[in-house]
Protein backbone atom coordinates (compact mmCIF):
# COMPACT_ATOMS: atom_id res chain seq x y z
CA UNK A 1 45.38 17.41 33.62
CA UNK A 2 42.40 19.05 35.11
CA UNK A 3 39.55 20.77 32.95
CA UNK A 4 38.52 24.48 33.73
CA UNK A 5 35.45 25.32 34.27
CA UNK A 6 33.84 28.20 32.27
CA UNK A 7 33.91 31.10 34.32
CA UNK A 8 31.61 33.38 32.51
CA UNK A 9 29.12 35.39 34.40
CA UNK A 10 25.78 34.74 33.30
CA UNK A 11 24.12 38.28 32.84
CA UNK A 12 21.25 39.04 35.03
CA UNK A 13 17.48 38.83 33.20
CA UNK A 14 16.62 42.50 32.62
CA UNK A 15 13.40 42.79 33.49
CA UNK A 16 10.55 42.77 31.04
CA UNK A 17 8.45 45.79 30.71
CA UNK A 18 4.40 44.49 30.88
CA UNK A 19 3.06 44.84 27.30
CA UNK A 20 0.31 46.47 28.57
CA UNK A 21 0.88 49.08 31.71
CA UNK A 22 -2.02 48.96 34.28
CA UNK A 23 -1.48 52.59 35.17
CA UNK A 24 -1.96 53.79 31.34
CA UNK A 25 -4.15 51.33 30.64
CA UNK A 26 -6.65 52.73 33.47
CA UNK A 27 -5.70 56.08 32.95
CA UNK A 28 -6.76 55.39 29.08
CA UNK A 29 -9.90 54.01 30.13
CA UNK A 30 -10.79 56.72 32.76
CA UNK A 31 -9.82 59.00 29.67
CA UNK A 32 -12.25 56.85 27.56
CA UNK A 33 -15.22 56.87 30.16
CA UNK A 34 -14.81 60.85 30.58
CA UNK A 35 -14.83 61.81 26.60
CA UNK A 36 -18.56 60.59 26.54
CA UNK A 37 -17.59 59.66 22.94
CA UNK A 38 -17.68 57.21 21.16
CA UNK A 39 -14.43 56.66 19.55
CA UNK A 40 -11.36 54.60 21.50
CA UNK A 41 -8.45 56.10 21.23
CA UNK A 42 -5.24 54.32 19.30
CA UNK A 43 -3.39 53.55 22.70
CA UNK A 44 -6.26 52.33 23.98
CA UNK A 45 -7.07 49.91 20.93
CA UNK A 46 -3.65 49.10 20.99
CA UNK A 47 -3.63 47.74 24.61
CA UNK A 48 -6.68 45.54 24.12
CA UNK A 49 -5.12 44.37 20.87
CA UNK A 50 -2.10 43.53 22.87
CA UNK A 51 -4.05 41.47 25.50
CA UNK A 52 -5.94 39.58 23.34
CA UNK A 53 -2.26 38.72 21.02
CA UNK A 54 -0.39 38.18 24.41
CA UNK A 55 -3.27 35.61 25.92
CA UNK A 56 -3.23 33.85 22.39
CA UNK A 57 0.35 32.93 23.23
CA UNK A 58 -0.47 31.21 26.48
CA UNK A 59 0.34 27.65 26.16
CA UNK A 60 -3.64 26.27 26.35
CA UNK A 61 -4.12 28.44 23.44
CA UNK A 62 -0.91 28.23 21.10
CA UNK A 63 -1.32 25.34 19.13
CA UNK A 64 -5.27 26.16 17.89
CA UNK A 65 -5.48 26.66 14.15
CA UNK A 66 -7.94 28.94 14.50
CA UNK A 67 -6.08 31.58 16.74
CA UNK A 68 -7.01 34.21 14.58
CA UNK A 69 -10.70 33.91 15.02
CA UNK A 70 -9.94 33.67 18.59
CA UNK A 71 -8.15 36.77 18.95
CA UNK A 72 -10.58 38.67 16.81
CA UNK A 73 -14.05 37.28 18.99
CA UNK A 74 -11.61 38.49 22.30
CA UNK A 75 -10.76 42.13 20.81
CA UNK A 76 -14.95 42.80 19.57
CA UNK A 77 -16.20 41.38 22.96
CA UNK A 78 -13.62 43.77 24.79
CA UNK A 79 -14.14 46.47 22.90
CA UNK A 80 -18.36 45.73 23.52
CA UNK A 81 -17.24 45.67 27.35
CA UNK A 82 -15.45 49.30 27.18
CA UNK A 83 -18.31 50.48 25.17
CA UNK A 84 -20.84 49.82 27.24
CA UNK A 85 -18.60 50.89 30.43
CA UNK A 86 -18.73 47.43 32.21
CA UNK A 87 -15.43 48.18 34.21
CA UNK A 88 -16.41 49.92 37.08
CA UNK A 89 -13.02 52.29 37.83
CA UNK A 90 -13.94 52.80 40.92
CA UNK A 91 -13.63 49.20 42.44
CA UNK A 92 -9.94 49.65 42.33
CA UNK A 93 -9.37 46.38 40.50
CA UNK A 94 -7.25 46.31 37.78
CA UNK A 95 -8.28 46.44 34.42
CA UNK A 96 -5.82 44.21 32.59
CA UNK A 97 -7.54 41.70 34.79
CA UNK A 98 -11.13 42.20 34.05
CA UNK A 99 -10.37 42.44 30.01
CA UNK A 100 -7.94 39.68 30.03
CA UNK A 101 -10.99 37.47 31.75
CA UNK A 102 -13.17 38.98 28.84
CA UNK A 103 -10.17 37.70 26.43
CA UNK A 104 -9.98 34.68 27.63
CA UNK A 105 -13.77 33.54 28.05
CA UNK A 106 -14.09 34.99 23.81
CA UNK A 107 -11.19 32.39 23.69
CA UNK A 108 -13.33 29.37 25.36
CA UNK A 109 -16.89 29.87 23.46
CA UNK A 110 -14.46 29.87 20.09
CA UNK A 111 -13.28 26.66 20.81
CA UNK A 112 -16.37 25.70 21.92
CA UNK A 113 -17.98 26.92 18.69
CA UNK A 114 -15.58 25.19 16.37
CA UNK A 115 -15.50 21.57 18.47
CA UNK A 116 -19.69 22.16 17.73
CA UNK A 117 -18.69 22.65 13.87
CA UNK A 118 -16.24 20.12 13.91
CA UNK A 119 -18.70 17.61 15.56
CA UNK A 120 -21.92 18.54 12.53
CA UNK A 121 -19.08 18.06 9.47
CA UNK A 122 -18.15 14.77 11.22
CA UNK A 123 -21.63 13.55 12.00
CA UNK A 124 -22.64 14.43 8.19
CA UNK A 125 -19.31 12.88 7.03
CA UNK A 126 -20.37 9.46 8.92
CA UNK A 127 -23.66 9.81 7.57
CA UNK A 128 -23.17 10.06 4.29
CA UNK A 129 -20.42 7.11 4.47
CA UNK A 130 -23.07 5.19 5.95
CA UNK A 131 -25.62 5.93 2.88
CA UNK A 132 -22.95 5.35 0.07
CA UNK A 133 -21.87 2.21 1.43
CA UNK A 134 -25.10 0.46 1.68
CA UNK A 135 -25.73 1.71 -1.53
CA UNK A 136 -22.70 -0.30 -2.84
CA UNK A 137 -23.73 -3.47 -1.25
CA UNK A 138 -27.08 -2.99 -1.92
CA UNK A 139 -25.72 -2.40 -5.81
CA UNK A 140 -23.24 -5.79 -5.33
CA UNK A 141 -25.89 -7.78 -3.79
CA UNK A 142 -28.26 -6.94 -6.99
CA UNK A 143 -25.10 -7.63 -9.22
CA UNK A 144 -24.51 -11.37 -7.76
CA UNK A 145 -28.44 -12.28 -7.62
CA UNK A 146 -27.81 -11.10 -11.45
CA UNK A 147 -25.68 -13.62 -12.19
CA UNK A 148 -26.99 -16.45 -10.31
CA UNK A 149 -30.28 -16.38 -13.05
């Protein structure tokens, strides 16, 4: 008796969409840079919000318990960038690039900034260890010269 093999077809991956199109995103910007205003438009806050959520899920990034924080630093310091008009449209290069680089060095200086606070609570953790255990066998020594007398 000889076993079938399965022949399902296996349905081809549809393609994703990107999250964030490079043509809309750079015609939002050029939009952006020609109001002379102020205000960012909700497309445009929507795609740097997307870039910042999509880089969180890379897999150096995923497992941080501060994510959050992470994603928050990337979306002020790329919204600083547009601001300011630090993307020069006329280079050519492409946008989701440059802000995803933004996104991802805001990512880097948060963890550095937490390993920094992780490193003073653990240096004043050992410290103060340190002091309350010489304090107990400073306190024990006194107690056993106690009862020598």
């Amino acid at each position: 008796m000889a076993l079938k093999k399965s022949t399902k077809k296996k349905k081809p991956k549809e393609k994703k969409a990107h999250y964030v199109s490079p043509k809309e995103f750079t015609a939002d910007i050029v939009e952006y840079y020609n109001s002379g205003g102020d205000e960012i438009g909700d497309k445009l806050g929507q795609s740097i919000f997307k870039i910042a959520k999509g880089l969180s899920y890379a897999p150096n990034f995923i497992n941080y318990s501060y994510k959050d924080d992470m994603v928050g630093d990337a979306i002020v310091k790329m919204f600083s960038a547009l601001q300011s008009k630090k993307f020069n449209i006329d280079t050519g290069n492409n946008p989701f690039s440059y802000f995803t680089t933004i996104a991802f060095h805001a990512f880097i200086n948060r963890i550095k900034k937490e390993k920094k606070q992780r490193q003073v609570v653990s240096d004043y953790q050992e410290m103060v260890y340190e002091e309350l255990a010489s304090e107990y066998k400073i306190a024990n020594q006194s107690a056993g010269e106690a009862d020598e007398d």
